[in-house]
N, C-alpha and C. Protein backbone atom coordinates (compact mmCIF):
# COMPACT_ATOMS: atom_id res chain seq x y z
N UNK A 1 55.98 -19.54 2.42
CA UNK A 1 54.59 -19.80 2.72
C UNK A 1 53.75 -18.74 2.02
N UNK A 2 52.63 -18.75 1.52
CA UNK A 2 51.97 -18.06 0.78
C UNK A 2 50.03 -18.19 0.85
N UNK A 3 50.17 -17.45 1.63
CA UNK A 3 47.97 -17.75 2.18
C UNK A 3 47.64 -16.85 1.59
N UNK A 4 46.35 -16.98 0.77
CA UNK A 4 45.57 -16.50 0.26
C UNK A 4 44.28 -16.23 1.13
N UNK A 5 43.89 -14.71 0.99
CA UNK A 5 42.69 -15.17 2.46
C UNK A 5 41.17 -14.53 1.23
N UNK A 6 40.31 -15.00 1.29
CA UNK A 6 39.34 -15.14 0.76
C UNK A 6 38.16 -14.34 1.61
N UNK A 7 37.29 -13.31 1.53
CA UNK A 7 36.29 -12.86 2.33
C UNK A 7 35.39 -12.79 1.71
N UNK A 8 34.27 -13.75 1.43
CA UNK A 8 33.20 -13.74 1.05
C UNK A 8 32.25 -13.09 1.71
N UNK A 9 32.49 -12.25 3.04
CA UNK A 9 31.20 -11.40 3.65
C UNK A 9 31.41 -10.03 3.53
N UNK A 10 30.63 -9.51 3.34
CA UNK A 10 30.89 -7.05 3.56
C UNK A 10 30.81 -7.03 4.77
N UNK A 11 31.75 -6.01 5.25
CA UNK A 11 31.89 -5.38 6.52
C UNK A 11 32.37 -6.12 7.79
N UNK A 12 33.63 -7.15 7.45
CA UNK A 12 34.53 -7.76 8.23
C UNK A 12 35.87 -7.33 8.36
N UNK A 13 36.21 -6.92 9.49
CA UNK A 13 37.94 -7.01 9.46
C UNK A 13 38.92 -8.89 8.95
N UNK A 14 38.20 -9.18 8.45
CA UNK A 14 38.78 -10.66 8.20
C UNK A 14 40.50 -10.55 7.79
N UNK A 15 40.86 -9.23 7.03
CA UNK A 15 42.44 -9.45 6.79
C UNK A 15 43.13 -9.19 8.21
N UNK A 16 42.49 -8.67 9.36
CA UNK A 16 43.47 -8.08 10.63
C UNK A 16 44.00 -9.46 10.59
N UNK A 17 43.08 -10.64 10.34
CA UNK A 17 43.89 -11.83 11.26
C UNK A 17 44.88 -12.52 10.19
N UNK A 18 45.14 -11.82 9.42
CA UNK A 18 46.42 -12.01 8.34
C UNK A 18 47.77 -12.40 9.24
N UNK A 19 48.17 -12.11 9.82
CA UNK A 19 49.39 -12.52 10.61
C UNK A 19 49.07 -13.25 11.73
N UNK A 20 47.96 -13.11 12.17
CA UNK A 20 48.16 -14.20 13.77
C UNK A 20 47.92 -15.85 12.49
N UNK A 21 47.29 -15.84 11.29
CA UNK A 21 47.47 -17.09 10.70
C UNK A 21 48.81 -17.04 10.30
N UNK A 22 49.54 -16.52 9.67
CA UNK A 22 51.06 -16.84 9.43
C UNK A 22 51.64 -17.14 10.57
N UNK A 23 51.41 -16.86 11.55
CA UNK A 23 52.42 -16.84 13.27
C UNK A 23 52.11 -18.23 12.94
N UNK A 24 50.60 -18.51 13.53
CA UNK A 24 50.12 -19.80 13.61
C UNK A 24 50.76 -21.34 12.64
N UNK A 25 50.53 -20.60 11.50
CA UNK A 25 50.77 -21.73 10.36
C UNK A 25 52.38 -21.69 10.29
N UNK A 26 52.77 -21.21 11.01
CA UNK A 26 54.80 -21.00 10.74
C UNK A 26 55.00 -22.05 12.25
N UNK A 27 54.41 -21.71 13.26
CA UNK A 27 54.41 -22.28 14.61
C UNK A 27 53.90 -24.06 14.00
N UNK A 28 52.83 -24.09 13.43
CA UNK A 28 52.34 -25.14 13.43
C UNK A 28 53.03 -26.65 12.43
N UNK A 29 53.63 -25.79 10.96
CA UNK A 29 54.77 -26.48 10.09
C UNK A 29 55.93 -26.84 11.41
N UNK A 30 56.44 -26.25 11.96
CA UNK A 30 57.59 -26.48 13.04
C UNK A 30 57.16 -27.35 13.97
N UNK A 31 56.39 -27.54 14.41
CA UNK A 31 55.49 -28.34 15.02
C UNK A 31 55.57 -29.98 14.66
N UNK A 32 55.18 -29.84 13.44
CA UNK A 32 54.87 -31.08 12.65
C UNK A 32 56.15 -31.47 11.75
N UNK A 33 56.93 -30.60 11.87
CA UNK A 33 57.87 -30.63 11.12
C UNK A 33 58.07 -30.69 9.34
N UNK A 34 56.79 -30.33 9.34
CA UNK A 34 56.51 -29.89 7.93
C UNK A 34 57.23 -28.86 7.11
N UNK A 35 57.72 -28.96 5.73
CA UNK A 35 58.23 -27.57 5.30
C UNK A 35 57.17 -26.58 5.39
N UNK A 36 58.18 -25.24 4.77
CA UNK A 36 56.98 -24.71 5.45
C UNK A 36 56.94 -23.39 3.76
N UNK A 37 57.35 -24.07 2.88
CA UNK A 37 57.17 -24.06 1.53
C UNK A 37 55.97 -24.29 0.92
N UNK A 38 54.50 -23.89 1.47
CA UNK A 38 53.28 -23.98 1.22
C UNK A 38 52.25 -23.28 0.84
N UNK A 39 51.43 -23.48 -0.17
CA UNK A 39 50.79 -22.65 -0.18
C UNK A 39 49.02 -23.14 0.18
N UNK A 40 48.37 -22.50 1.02
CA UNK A 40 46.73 -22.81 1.24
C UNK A 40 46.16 -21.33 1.22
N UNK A 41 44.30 -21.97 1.16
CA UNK A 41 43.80 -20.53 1.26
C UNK A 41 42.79 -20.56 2.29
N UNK A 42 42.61 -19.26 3.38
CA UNK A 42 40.99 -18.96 3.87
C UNK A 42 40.20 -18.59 3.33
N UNK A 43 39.00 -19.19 3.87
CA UNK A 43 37.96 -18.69 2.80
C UNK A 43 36.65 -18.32 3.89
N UNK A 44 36.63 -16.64 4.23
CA UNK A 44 35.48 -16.71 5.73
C UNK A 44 33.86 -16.17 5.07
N UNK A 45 33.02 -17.20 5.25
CA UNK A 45 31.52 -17.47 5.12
C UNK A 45 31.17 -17.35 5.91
N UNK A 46 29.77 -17.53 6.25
CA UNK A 46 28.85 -17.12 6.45
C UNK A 46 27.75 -18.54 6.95
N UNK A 47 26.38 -18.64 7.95
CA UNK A 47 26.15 -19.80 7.86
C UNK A 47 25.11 -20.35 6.89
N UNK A 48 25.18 -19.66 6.18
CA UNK A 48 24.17 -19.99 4.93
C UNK A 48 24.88 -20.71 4.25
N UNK A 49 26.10 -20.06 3.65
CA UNK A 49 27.32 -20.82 2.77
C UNK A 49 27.61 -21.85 3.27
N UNK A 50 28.38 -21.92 4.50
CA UNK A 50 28.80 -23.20 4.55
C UNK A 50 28.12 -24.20 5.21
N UNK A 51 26.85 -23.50 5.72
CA UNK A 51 25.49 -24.82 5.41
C UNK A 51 25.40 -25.22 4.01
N UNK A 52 25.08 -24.92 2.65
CA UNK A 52 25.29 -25.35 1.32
C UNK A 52 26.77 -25.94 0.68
N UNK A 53 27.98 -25.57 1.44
CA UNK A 53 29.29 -26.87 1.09
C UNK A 53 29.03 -27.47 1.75
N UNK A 54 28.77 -28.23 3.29
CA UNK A 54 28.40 -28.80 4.15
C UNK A 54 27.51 -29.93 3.17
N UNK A 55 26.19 -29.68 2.69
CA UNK A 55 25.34 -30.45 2.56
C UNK A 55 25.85 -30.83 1.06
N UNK A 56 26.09 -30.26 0.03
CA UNK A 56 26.64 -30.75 -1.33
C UNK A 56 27.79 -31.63 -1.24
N UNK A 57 29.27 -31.01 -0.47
CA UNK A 57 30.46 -32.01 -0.04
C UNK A 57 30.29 -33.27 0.69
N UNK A 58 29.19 -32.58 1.82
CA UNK A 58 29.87 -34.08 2.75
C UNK A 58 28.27 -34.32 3.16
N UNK A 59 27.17 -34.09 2.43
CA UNK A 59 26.18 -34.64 2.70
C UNK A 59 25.16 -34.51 3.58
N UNK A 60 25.74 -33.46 4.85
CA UNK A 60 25.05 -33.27 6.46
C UNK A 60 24.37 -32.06 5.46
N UNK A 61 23.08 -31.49 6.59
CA UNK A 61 22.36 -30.73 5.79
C UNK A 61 22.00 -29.54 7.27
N UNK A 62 23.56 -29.33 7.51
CA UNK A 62 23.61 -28.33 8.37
C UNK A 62 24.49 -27.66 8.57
N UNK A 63 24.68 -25.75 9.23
CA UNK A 63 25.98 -25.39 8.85
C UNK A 63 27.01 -26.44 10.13
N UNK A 64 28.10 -25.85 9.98
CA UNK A 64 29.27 -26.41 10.59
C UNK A 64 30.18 -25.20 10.73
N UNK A 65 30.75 -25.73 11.52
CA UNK A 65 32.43 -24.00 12.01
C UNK A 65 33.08 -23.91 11.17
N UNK A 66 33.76 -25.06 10.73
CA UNK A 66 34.59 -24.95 9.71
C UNK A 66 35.11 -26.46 8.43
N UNK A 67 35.74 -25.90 7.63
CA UNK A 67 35.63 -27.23 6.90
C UNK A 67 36.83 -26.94 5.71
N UNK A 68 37.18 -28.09 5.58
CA UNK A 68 38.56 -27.78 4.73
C UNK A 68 38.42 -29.12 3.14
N UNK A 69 39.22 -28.76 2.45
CA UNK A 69 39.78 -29.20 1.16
C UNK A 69 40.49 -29.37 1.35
N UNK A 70 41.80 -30.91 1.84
CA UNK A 70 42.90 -30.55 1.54
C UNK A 70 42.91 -32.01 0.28
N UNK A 71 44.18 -31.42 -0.34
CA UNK A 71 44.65 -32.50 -1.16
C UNK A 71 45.21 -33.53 -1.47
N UNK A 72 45.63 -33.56 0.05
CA UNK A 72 46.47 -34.60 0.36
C UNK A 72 45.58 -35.26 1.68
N UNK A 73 45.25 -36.37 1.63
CA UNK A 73 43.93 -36.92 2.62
C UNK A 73 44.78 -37.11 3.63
N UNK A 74 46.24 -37.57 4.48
CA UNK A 74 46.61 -38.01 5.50
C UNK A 74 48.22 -37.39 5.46
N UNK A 75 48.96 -37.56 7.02
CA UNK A 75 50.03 -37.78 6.79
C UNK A 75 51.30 -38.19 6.23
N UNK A 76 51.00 -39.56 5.90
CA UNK A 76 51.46 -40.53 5.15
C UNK A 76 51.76 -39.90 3.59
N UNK A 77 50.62 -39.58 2.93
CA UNK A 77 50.43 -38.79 1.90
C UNK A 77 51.61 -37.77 1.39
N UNK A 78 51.34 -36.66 3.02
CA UNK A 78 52.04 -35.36 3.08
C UNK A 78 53.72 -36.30 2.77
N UNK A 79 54.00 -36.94 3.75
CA UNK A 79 55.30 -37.11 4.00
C UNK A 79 56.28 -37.90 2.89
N UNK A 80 54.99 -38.51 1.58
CA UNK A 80 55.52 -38.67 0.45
C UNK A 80 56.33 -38.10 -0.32
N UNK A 81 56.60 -38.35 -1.39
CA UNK A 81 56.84 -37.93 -2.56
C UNK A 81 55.64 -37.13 -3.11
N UNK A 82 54.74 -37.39 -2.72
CA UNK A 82 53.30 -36.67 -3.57
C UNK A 82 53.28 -35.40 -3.19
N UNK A 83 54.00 -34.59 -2.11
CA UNK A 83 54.10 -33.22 -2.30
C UNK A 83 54.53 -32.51 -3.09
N UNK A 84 56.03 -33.38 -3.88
CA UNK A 84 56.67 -32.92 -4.67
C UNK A 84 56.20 -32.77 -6.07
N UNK A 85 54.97 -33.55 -6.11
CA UNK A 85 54.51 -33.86 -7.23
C UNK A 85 53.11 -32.70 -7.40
N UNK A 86 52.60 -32.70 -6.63
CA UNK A 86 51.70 -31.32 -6.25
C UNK A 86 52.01 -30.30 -5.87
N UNK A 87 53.47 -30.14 -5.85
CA UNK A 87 54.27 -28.89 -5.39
C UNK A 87 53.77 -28.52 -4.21
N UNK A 88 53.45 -27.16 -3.23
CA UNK A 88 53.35 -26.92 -2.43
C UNK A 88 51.86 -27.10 -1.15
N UNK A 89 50.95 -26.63 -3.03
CA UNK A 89 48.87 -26.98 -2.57
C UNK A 89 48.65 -27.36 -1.15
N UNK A 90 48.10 -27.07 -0.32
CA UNK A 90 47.68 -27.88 0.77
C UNK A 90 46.23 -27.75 0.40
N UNK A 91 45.60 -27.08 0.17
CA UNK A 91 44.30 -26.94 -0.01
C UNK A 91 43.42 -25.51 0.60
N UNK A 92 42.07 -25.73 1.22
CA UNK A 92 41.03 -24.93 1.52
C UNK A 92 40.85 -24.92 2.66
N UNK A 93 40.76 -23.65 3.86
CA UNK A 93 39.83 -23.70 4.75
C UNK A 93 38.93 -22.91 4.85
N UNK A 94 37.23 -23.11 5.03
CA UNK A 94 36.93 -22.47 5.41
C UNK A 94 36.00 -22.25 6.30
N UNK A 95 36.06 -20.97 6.88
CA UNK A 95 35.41 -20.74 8.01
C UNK A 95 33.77 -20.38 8.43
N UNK A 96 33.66 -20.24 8.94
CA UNK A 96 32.10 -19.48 9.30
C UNK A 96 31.78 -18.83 10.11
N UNK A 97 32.41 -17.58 10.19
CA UNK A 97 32.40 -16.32 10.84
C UNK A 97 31.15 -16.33 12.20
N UNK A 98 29.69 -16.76 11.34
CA UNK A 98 28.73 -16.89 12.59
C UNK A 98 29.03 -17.83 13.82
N UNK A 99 29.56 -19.06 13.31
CA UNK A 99 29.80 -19.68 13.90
C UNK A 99 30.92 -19.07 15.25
N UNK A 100 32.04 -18.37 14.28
CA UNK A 100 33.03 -18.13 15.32
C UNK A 100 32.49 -17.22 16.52
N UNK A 101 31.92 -16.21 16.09
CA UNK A 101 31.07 -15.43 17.37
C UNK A 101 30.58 -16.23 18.37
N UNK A 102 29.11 -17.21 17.89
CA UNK A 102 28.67 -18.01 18.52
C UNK A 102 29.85 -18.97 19.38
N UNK A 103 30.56 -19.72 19.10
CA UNK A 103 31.01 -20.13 20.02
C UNK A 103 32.31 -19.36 20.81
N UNK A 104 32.42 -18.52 20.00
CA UNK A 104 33.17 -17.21 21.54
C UNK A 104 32.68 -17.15 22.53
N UNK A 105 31.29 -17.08 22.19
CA UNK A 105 30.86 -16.49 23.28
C UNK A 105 30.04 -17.68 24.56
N UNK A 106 30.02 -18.61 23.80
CA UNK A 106 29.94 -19.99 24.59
C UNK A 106 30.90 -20.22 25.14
N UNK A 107 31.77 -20.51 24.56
CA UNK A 107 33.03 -20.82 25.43
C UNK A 107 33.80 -19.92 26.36
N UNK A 108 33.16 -18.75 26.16
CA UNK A 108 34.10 -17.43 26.97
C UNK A 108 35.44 -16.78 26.70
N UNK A 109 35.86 -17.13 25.36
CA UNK A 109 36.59 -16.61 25.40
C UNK A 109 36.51 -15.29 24.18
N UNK A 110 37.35 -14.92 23.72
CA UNK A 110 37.84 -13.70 22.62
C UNK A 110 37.22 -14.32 21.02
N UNK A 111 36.46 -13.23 20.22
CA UNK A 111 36.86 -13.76 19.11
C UNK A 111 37.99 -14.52 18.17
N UNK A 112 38.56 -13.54 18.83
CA UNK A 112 40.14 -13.78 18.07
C UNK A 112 40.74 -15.12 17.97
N UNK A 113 40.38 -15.46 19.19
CA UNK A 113 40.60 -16.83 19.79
C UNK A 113 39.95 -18.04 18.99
N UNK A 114 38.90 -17.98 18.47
CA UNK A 114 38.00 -18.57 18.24
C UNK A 114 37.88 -18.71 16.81
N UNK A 115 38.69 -17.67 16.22
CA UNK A 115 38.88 -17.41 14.64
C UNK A 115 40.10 -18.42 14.52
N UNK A 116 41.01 -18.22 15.54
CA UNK A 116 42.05 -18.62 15.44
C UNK A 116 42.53 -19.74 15.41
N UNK A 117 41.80 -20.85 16.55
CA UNK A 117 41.48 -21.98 16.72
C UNK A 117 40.60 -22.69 15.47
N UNK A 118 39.79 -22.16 15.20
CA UNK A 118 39.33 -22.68 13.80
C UNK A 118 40.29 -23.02 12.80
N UNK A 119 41.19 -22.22 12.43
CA UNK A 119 42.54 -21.71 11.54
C UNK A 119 43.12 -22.57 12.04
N UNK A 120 43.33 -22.69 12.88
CA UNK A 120 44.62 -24.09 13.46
C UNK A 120 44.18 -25.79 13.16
N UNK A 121 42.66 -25.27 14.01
CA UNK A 121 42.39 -26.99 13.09
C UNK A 121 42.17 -27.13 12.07
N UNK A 122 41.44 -26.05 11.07
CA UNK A 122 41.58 -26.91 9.87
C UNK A 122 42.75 -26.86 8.77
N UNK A 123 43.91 -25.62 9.45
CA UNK A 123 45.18 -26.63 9.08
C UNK A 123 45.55 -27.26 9.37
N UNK A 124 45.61 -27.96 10.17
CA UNK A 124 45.62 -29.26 10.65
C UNK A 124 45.19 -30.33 9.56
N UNK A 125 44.08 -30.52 9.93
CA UNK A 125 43.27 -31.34 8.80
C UNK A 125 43.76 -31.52 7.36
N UNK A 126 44.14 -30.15 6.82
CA UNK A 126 45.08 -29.75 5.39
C UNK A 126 46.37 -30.75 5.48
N UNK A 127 46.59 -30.63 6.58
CA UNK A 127 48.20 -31.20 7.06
C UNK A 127 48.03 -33.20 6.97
N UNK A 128 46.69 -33.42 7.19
CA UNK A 128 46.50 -34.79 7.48
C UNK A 128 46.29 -34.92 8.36
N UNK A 129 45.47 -34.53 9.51
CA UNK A 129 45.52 -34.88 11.02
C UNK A 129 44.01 -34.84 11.06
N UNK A 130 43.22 -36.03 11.88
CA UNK A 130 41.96 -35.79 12.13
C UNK A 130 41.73 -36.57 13.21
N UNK A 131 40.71 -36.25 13.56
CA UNK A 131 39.95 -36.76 15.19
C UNK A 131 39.12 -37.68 14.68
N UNK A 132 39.12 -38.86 14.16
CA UNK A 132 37.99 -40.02 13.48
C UNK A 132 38.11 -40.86 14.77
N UNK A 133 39.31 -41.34 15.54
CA UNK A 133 39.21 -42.13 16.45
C UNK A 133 40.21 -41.71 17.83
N UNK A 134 40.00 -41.73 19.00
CA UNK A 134 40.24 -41.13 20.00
C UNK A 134 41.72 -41.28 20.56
N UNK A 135 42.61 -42.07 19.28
CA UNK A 135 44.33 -41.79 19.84
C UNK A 135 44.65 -40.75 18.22
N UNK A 136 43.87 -40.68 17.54
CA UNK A 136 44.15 -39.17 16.65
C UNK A 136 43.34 -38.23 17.24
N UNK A 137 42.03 -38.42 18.04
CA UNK A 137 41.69 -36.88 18.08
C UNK A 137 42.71 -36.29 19.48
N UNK A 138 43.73 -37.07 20.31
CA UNK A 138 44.17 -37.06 21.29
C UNK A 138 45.02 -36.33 20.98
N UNK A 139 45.94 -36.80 20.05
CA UNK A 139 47.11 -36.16 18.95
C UNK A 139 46.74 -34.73 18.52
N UNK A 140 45.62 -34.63 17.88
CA UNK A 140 45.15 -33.48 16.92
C UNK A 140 45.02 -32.40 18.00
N UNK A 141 44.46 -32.25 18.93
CA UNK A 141 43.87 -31.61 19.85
C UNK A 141 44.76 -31.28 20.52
N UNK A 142 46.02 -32.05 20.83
CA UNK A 142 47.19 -31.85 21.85
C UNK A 142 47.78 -30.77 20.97
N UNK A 143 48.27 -30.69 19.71
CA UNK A 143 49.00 -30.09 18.85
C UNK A 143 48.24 -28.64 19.02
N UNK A 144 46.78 -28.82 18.57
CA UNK A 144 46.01 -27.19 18.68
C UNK A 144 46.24 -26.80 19.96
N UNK A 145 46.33 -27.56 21.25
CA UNK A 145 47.00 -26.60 22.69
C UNK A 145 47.96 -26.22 22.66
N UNK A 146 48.67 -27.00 21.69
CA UNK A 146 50.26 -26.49 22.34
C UNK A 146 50.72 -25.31 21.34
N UNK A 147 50.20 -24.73 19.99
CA UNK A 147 50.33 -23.88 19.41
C UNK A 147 49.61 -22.86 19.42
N UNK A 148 48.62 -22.86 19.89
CA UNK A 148 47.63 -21.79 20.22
C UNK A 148 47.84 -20.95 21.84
N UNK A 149 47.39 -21.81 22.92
CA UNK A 149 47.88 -21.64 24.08
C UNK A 149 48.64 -20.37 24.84
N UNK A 150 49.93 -20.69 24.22
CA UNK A 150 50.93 -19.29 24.68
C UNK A 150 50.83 -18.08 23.62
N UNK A 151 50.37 -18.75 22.59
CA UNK A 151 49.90 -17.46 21.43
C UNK A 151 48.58 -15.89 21.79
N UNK A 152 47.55 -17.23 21.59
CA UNK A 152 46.31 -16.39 22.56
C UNK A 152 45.98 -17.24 23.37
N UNK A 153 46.10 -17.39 24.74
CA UNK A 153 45.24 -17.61 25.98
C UNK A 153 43.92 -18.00 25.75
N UNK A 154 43.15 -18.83 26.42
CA UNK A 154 42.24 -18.93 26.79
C UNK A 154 41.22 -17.78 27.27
């Protein structure tokens, strides 16, 4: 496995969470049963930034928590032959640091938590998994409890 972590802001500890994403993304391939022969990258912004991918990518003209690139649009995809053919790539996540504060502190819990959970879903998403209709977001959401959960707590 091989993550690239990306910090587009000054004056973040953004590499501390270098290993709770490998825990995560090693927990989460096992999970899904994915190899775990991959390579993706973080990328932590800001809400200016990813208000401007937000509105150029996908059109909304507002920031968002987080948001990913992957290359492979679904499961189906992943579980092809087309990995082999793209070798390992999963793609992009990235984050938005403001965001993560902000809803820490809404929700009550830890940054960490909140960095972390971001990181989980939008590998996820990388992986092929999305919440468009309510027996995938059931799926998607079950998977982020059950790998996060005993990791960091609530």
């Amino acid at each position: 496995m091989e993550l690239t972590l990306v910090n587009e802001l000054e004056h973040t500890d953004f590499e501390t969470y270098e290993t709770d994403f490998l825990y995560i993304a090693q927990k989460t391939l096992e999970k899904t049963q994915k190899s775990s022969d991959v390579v993706f990258s973080v990328i932590l912004v800001d809400d200016v930034r990813i208000h401007e991918i937000n509105r150029e990518y996908r059109g909304i003209d507002r920031p968002t928590d987080v948001i990913t690139f992957a290359l492979l649009d679904d499961k189906d995809e992943y579980e092809s032959g087309m990995q082999e053919e793209l070798e390992t790539e999963l793609g992009d996540v990235f984050i938005n640091r403001d965001a993560v504060f902000r809803q820490a502190e809404e929700y009550g819990h830890s940054v960490r938590r909140e960095m972390c959970f971001l990181f989980t879903h939008g590998l996820l998403h990388l992986l092929g998994y999305d919440h468009m209709n309510e027996q995938d977001e059931r799926e998607m959401f079950g998977l982020q409890k059950e790998i996060l959960d005993d990791y960091i707590p609530r």
